[in-house]
N, C-alpha and C. Protein backbone atom coordinates (compact mmCIF):
# COMPACT_ATOMS: atom_id res chain seq x y z
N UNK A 1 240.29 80.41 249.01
CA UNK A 1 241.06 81.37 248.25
C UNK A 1 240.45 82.76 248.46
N UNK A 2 240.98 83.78 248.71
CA UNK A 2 240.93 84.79 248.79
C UNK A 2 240.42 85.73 247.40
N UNK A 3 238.62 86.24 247.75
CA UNK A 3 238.11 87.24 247.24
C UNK A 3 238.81 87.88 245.99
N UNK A 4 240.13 88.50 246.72
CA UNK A 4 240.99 89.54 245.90
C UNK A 4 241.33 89.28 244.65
N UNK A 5 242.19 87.54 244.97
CA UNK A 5 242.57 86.51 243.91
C UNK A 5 241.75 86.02 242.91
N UNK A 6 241.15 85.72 243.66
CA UNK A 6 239.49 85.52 242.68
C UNK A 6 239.16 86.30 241.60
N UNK A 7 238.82 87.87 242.03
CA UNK A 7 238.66 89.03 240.88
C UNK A 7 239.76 89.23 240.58
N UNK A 8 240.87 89.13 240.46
CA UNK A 8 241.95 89.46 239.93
C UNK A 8 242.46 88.46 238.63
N UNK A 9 241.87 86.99 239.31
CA UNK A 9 242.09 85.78 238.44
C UNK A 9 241.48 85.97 236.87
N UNK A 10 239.89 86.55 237.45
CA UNK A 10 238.65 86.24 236.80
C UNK A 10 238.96 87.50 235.52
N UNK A 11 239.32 88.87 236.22
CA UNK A 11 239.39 89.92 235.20
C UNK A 11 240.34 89.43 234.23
N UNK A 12 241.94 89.15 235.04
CA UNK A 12 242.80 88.77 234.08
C UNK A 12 242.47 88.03 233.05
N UNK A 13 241.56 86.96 233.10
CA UNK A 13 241.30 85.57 232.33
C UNK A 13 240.50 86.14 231.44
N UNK A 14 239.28 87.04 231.95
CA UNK A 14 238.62 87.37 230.74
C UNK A 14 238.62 88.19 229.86
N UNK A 15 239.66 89.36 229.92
CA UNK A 15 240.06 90.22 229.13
C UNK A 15 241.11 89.66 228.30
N UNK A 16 241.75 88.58 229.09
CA UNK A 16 243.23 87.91 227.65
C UNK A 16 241.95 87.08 227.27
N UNK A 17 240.92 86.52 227.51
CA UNK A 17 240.26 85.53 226.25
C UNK A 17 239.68 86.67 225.31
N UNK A 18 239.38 87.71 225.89
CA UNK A 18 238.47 88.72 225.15
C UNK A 18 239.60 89.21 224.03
N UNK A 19 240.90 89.40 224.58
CA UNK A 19 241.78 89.96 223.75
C UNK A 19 242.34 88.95 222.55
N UNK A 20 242.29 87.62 223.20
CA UNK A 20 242.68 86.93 222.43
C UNK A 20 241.81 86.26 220.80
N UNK A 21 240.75 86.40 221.49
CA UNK A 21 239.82 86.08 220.36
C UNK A 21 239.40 87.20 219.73
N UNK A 22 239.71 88.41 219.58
CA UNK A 22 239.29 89.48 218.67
C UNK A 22 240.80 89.47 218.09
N UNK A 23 241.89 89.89 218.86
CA UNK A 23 242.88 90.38 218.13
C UNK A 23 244.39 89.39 218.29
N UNK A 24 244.03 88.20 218.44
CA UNK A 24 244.93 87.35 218.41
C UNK A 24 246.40 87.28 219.53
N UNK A 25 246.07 88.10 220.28
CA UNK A 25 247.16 88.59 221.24
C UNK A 25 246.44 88.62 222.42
N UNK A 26 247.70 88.41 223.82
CA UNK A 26 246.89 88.65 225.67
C UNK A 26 248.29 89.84 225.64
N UNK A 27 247.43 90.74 225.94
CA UNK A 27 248.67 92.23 226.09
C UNK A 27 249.22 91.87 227.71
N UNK A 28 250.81 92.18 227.41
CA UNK A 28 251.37 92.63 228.51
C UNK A 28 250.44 93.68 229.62
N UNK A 29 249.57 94.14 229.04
CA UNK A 29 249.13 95.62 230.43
C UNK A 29 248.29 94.76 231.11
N UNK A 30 247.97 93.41 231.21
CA UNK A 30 247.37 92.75 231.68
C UNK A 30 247.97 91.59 232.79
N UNK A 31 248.89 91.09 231.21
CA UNK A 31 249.87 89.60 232.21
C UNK A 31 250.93 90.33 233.40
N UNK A 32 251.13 91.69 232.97
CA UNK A 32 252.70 92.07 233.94
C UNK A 32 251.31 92.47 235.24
N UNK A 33 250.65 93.40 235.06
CA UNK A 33 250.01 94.44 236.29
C UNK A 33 249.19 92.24 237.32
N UNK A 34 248.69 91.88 236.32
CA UNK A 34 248.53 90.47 237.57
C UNK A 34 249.52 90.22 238.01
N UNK A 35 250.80 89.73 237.36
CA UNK A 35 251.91 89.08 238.14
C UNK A 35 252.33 90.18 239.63
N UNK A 36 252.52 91.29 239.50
CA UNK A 36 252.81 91.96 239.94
C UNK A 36 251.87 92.04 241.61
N UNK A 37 250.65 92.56 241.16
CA UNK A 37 249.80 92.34 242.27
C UNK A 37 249.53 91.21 242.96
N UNK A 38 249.82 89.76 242.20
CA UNK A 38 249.76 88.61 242.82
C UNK A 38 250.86 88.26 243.77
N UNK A 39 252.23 88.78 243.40
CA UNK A 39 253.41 88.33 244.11
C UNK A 39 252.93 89.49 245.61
N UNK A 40 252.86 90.74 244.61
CA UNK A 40 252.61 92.08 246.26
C UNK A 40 251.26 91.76 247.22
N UNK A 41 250.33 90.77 246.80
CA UNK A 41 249.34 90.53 247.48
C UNK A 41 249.99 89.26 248.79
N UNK A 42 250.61 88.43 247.98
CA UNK A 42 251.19 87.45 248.60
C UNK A 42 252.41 87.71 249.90
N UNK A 43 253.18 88.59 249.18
CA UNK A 43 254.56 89.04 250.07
C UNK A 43 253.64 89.60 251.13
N UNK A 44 252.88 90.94 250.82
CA UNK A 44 252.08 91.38 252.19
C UNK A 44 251.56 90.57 253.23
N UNK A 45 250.28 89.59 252.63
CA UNK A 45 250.17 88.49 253.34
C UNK A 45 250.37 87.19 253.67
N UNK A 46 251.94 86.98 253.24
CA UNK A 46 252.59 85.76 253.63
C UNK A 46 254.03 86.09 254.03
N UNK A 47 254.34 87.66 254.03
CA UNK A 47 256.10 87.88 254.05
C UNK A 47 256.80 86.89 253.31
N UNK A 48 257.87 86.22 253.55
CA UNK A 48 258.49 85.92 252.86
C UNK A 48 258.42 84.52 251.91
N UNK A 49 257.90 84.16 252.90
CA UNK A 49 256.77 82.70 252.70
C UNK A 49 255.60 82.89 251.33
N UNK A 50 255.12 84.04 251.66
CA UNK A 50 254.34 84.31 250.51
C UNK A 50 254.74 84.90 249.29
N UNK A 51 256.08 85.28 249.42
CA UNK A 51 257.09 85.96 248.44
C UNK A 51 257.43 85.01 247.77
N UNK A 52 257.69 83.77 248.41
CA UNK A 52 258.07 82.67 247.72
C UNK A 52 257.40 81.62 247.28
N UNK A 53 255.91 81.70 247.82
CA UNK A 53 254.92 80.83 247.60
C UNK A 53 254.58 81.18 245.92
N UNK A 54 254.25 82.89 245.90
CA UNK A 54 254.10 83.05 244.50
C UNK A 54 254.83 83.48 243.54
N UNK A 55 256.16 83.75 243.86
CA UNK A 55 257.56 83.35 242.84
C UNK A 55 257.44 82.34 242.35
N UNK A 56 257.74 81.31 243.30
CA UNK A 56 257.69 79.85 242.76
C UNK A 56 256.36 79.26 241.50
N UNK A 57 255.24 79.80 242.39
CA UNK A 57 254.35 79.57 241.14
C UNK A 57 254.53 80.19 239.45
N UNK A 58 254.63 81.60 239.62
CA UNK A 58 255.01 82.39 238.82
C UNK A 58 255.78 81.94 237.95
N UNK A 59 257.41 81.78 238.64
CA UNK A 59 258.16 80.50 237.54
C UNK A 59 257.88 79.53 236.81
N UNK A 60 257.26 78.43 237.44
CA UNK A 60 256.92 77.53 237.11
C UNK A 60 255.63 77.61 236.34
N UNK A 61 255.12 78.07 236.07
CA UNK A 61 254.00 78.85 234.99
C UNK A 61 254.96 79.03 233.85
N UNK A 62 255.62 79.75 233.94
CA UNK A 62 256.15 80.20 232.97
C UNK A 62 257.04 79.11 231.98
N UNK A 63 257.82 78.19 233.04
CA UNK A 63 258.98 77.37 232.80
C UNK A 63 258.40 76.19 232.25
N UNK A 64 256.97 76.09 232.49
CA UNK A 64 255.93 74.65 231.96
C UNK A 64 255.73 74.97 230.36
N UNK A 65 255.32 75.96 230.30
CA UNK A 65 255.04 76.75 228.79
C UNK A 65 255.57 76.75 227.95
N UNK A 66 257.14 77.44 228.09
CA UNK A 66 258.11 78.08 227.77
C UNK A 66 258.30 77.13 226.26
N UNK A 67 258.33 76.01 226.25
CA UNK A 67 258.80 74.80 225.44
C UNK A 67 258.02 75.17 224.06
N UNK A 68 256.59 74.95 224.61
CA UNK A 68 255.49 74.77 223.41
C UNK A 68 256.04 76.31 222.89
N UNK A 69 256.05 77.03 223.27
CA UNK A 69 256.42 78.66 223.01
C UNK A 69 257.52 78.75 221.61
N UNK A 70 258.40 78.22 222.34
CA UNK A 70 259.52 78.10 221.52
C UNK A 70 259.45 76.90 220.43
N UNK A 71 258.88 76.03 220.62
CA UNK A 71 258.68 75.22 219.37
C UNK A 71 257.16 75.55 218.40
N UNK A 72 256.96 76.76 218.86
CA UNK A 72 255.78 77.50 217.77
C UNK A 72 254.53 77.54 218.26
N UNK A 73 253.72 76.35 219.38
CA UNK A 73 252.61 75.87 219.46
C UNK A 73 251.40 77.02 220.21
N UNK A 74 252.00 78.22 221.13
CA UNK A 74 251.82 79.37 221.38
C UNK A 74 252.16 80.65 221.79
N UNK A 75 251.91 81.55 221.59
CA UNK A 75 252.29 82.71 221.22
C UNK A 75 252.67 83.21 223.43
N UNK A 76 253.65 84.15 223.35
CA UNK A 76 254.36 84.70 224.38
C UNK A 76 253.77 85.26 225.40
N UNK A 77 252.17 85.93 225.20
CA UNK A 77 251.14 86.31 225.99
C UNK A 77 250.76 85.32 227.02
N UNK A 78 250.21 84.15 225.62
CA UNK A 78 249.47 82.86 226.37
C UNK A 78 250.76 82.25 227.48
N UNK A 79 252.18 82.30 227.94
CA UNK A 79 253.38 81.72 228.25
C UNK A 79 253.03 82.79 229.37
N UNK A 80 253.02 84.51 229.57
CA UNK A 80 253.38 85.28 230.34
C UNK A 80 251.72 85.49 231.11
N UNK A 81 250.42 84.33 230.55
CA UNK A 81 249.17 84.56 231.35
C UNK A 81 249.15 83.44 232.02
N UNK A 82 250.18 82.39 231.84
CA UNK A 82 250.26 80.82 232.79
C UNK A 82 251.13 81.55 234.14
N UNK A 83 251.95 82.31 233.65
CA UNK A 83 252.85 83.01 234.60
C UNK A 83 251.99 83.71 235.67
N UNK A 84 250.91 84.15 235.20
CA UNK A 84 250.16 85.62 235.95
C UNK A 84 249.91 84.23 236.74
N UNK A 85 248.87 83.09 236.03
CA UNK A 85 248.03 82.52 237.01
C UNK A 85 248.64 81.70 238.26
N UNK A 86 250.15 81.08 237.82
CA UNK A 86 250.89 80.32 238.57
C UNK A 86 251.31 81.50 239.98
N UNK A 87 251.10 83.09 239.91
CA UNK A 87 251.75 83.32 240.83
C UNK A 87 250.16 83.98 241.76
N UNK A 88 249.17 83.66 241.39
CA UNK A 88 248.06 83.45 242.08
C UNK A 88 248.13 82.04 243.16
N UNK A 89 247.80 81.03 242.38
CA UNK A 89 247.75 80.04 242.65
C UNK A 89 249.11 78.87 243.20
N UNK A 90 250.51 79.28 243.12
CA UNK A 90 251.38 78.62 243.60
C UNK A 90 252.14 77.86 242.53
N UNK A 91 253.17 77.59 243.16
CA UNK A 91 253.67 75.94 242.72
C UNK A 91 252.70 75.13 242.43
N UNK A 92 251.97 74.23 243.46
CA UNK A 92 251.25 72.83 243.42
C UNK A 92 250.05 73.53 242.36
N UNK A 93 249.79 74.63 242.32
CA UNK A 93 248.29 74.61 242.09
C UNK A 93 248.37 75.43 240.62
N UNK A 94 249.32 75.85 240.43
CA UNK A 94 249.63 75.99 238.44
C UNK A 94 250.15 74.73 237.95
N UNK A 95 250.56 73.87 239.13
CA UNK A 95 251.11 72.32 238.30
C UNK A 95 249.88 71.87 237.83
N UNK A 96 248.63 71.82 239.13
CA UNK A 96 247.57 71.34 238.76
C UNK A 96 246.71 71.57 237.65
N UNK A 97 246.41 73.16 237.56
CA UNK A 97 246.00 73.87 236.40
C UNK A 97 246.74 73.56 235.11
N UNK A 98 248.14 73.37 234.92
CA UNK A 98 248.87 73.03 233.96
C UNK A 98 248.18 71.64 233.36
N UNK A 99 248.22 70.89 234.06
CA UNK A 99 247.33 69.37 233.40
C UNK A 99 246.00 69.96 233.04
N UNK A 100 245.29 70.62 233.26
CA UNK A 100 244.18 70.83 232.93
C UNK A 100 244.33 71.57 232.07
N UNK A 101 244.89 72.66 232.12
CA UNK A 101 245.06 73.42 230.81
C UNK A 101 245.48 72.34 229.21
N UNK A 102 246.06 71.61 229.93
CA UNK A 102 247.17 70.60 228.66
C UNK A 102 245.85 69.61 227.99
N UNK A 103 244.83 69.46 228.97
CA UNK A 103 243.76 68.25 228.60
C UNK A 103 242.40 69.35 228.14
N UNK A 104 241.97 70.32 228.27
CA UNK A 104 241.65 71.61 227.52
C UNK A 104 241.84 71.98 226.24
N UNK A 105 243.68 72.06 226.09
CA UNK A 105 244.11 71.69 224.69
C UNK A 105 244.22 70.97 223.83
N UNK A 106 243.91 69.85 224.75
CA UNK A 106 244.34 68.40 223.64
C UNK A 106 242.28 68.63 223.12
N UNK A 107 241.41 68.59 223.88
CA UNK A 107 240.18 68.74 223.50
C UNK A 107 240.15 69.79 222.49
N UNK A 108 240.31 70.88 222.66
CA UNK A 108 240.47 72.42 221.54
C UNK A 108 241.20 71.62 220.40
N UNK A 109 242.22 71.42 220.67
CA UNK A 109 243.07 70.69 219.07
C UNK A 109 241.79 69.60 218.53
N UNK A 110 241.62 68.51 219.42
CA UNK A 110 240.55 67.87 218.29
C UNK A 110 239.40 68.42 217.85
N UNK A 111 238.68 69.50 218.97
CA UNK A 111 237.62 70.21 217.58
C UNK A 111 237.87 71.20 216.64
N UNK A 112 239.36 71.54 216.75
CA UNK A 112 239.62 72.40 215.75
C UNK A 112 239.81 71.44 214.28
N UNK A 113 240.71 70.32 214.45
CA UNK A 113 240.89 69.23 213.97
C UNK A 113 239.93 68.85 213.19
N UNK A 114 238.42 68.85 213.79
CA UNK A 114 237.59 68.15 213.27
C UNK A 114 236.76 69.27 212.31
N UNK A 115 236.89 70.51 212.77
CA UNK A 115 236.23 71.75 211.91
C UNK A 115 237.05 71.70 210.78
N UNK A 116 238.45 71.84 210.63
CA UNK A 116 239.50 71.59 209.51
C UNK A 116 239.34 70.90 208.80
N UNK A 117 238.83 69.62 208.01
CA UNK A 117 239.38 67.88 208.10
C UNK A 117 240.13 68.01 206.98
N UNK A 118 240.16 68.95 205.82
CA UNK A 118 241.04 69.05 205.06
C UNK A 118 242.72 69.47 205.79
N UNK A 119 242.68 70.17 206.45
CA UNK A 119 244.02 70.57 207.10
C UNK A 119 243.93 69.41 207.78
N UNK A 120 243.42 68.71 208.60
CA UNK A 120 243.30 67.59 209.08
C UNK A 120 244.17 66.57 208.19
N UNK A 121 243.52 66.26 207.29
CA UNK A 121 244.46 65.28 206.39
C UNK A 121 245.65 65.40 205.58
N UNK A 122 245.94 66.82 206.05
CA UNK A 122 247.18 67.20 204.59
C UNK A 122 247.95 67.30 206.17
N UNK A 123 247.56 67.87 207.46
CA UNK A 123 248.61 67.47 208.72
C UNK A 123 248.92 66.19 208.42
N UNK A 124 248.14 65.44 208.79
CA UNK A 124 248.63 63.69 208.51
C UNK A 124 249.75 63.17 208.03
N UNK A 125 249.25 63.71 206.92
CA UNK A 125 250.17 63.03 205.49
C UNK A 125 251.35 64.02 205.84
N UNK A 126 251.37 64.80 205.99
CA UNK A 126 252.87 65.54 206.32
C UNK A 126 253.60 64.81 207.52
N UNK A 127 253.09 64.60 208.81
CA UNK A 127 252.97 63.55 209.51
C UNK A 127 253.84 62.34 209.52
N UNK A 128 253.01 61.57 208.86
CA UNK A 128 252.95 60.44 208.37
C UNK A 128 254.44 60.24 207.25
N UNK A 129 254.57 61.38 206.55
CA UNK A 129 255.92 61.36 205.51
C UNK A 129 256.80 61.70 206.64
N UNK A 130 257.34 62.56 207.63
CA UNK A 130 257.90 62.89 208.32
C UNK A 130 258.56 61.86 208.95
N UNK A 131 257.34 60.96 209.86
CA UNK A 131 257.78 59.88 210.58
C UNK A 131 258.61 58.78 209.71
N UNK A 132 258.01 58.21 207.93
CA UNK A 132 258.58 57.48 207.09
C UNK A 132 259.61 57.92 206.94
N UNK A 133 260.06 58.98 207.09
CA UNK A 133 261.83 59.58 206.39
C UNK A 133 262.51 59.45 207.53
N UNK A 134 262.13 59.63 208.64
CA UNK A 134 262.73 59.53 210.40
C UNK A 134 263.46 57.75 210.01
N UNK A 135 262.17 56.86 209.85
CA UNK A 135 262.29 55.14 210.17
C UNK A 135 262.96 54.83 208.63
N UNK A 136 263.10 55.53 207.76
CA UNK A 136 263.89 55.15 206.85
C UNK A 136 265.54 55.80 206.38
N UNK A 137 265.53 56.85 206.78
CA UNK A 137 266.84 57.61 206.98
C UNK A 137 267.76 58.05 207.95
N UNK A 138 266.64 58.25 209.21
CA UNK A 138 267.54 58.25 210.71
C UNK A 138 267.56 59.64 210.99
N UNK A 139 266.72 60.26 210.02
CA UNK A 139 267.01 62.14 210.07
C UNK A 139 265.73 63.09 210.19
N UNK A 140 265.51 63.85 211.14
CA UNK A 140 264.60 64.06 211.14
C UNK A 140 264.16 65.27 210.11
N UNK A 141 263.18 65.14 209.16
CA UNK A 141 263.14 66.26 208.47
C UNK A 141 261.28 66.44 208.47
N UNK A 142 261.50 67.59 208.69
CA UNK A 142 260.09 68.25 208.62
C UNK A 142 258.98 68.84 207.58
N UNK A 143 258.17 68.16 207.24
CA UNK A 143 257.51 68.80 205.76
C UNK A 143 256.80 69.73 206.32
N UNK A 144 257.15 70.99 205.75
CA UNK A 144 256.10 72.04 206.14
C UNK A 144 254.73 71.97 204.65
N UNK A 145 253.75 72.86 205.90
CA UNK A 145 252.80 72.79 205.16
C UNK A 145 252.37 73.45 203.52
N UNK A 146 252.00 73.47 202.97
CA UNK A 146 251.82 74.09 201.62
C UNK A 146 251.88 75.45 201.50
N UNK A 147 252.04 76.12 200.59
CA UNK A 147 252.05 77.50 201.15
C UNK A 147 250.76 78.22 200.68
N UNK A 148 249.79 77.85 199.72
CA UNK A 148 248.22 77.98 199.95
C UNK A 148 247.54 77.30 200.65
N UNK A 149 247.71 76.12 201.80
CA UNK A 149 247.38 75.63 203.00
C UNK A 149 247.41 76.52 204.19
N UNK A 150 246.33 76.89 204.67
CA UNK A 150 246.01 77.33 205.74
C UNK A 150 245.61 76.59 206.79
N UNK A 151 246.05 77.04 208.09
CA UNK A 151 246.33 76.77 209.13
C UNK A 151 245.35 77.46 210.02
N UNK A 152 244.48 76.67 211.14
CA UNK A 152 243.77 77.06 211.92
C UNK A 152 244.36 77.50 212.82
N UNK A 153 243.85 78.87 212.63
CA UNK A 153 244.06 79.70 214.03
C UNK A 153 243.80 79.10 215.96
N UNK A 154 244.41 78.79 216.03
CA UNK A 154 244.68 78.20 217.40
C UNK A 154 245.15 79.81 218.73
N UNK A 155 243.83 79.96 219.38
CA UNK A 155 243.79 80.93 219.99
C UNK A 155 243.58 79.95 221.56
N UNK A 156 244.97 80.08 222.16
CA UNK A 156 245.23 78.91 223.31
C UNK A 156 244.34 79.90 224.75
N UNK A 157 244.01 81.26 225.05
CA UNK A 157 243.99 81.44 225.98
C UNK A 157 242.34 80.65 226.15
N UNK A 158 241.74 80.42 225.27
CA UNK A 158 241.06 79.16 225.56
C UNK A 158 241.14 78.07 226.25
N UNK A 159 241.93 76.94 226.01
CA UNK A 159 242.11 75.95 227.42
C UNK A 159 242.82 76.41 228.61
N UNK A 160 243.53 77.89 228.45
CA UNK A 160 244.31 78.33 229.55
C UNK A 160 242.92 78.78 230.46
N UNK A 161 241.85 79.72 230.15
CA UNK A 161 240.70 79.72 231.34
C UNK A 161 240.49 78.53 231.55
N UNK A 162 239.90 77.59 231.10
CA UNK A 162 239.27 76.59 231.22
C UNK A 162 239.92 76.15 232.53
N UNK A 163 241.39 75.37 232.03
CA UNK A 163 241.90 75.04 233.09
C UNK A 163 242.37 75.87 234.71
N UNK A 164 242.63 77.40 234.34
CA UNK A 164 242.65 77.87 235.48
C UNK A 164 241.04 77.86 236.20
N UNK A 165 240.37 77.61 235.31
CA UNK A 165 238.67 78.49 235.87
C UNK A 165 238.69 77.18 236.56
N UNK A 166 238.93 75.91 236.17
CA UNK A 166 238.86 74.59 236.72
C UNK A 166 239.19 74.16 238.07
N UNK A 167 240.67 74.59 237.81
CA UNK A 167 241.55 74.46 239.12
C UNK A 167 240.80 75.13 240.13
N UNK A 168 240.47 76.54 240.04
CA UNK A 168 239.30 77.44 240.48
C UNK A 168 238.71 76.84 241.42
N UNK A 169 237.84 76.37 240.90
CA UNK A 169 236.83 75.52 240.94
C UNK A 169 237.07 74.51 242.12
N UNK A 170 237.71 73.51 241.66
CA UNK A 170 238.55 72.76 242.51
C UNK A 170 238.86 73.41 244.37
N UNK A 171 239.60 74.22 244.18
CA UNK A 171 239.87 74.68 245.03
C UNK A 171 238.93 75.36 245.93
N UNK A 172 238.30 76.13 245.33
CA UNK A 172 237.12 76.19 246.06
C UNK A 172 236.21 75.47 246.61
N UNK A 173 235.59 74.44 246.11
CA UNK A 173 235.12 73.36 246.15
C UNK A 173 235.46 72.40 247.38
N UNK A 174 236.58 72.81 247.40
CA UNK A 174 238.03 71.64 248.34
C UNK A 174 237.83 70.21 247.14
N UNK A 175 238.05 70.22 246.37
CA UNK A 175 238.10 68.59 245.80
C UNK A 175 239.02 68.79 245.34
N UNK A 176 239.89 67.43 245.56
CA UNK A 176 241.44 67.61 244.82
C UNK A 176 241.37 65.65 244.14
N UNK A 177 241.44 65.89 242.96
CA UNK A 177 241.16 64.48 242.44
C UNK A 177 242.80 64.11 242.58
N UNK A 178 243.93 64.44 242.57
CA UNK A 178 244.85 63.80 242.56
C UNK A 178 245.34 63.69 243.64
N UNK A 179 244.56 64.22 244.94
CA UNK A 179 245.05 63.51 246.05
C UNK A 179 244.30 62.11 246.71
N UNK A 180 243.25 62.47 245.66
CA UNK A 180 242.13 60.90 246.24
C UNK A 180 242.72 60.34 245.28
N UNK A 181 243.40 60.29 244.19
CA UNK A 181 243.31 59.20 243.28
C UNK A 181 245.02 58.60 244.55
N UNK A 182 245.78 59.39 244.71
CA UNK A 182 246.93 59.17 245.56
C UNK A 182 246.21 58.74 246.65
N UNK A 183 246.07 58.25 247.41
CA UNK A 183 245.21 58.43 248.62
C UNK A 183 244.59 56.43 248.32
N UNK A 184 243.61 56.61 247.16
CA UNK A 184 243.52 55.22 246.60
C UNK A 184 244.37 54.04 246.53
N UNK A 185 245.25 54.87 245.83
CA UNK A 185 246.16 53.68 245.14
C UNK A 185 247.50 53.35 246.30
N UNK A 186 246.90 53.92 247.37
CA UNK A 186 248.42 53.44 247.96
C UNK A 186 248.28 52.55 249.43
């Protein structure tokens, strides 16, 4: 991977964690100026091939996200910094980062989980009533949480380095575990 990408990856990543953990937000002057230089780094040195190498990523960054976004789980920054990284790294290689980012999160949720255990157990039981009214009525209805129940701040550009710094990693490295695990099994 290319130097350029690298510091470009690395600044982006650490100023949205920096931004994210002081002020709860990854600013646009960050996610747009990467996307931007990642696609113009690419088009230059791939023409059209590379125009489309990091479009495609770019999208698909975005289009993986988009869901949790809209069903509340993170905020529009963390959606438009999967975007920056997918149009670094491609198609295949924000898919890859995407699992890692997703297994990042699922880790972050259980130690947030476990710092909580009171929100921990009143999630549950909300949960838990949710699913009973689903298997007993057929309808899905949602108990929201209390309204002096507080809710842990879930600041995602956390498993988002992780997993890009990972993939990173990976790539540099040359180790690709899901082509040996493919590679194994067949």
């Amino acid at each position: 991977m290319n130097p350029f990408l690298i510091t470009l990856l690395a600044v982006s990543i650490g100023i949205s964690l920096i931004e994210d953990l002081q002020h709860q937000k990854i600013p646009n002057v960050v996610t747009y100026p990467t996307m931007a230089l990642a696609v113009g780094y690419h088009s230059f040195s791939g023409g059209f091939n590379g125009l489309s190498f990091s479009s495609g990523g770019l999208a698909l960054g975005i289009a993986l996200f988009i869901v949790p976004y809209l069903l509340g789980g993170m905020g529009a920054g963390d959606v438009k910094l999967m975007g920056a990284a997918g149009a670094i790294f491609g198609p295949k290689g924000i898919s890859i980062a995407s699992i890692l980012v997703v297994l990042a999160g699922g880790v972050y949720g259980l130690i947030l989980f476990a710092m909580h255990p009171r929100y921990t157990l009143s999630f549950l039981r909300r949960l838990w009533g949710t699913f009973r009214t689903f298997v007993l009525t057929k309808q899905l209805v949602l108990i929201p949480r209390g309204i002096d129940e507080k809710q842990p701040v879930v600041r995602y550009a956390i498993p988002i380095a992780l997993g890009a710094l990972g993939y990173l990693f990976m790539k540099i490295t040359g180790h690709d575990p899901f082509r040996e695990m493919l590679v194994n099994n067949l």
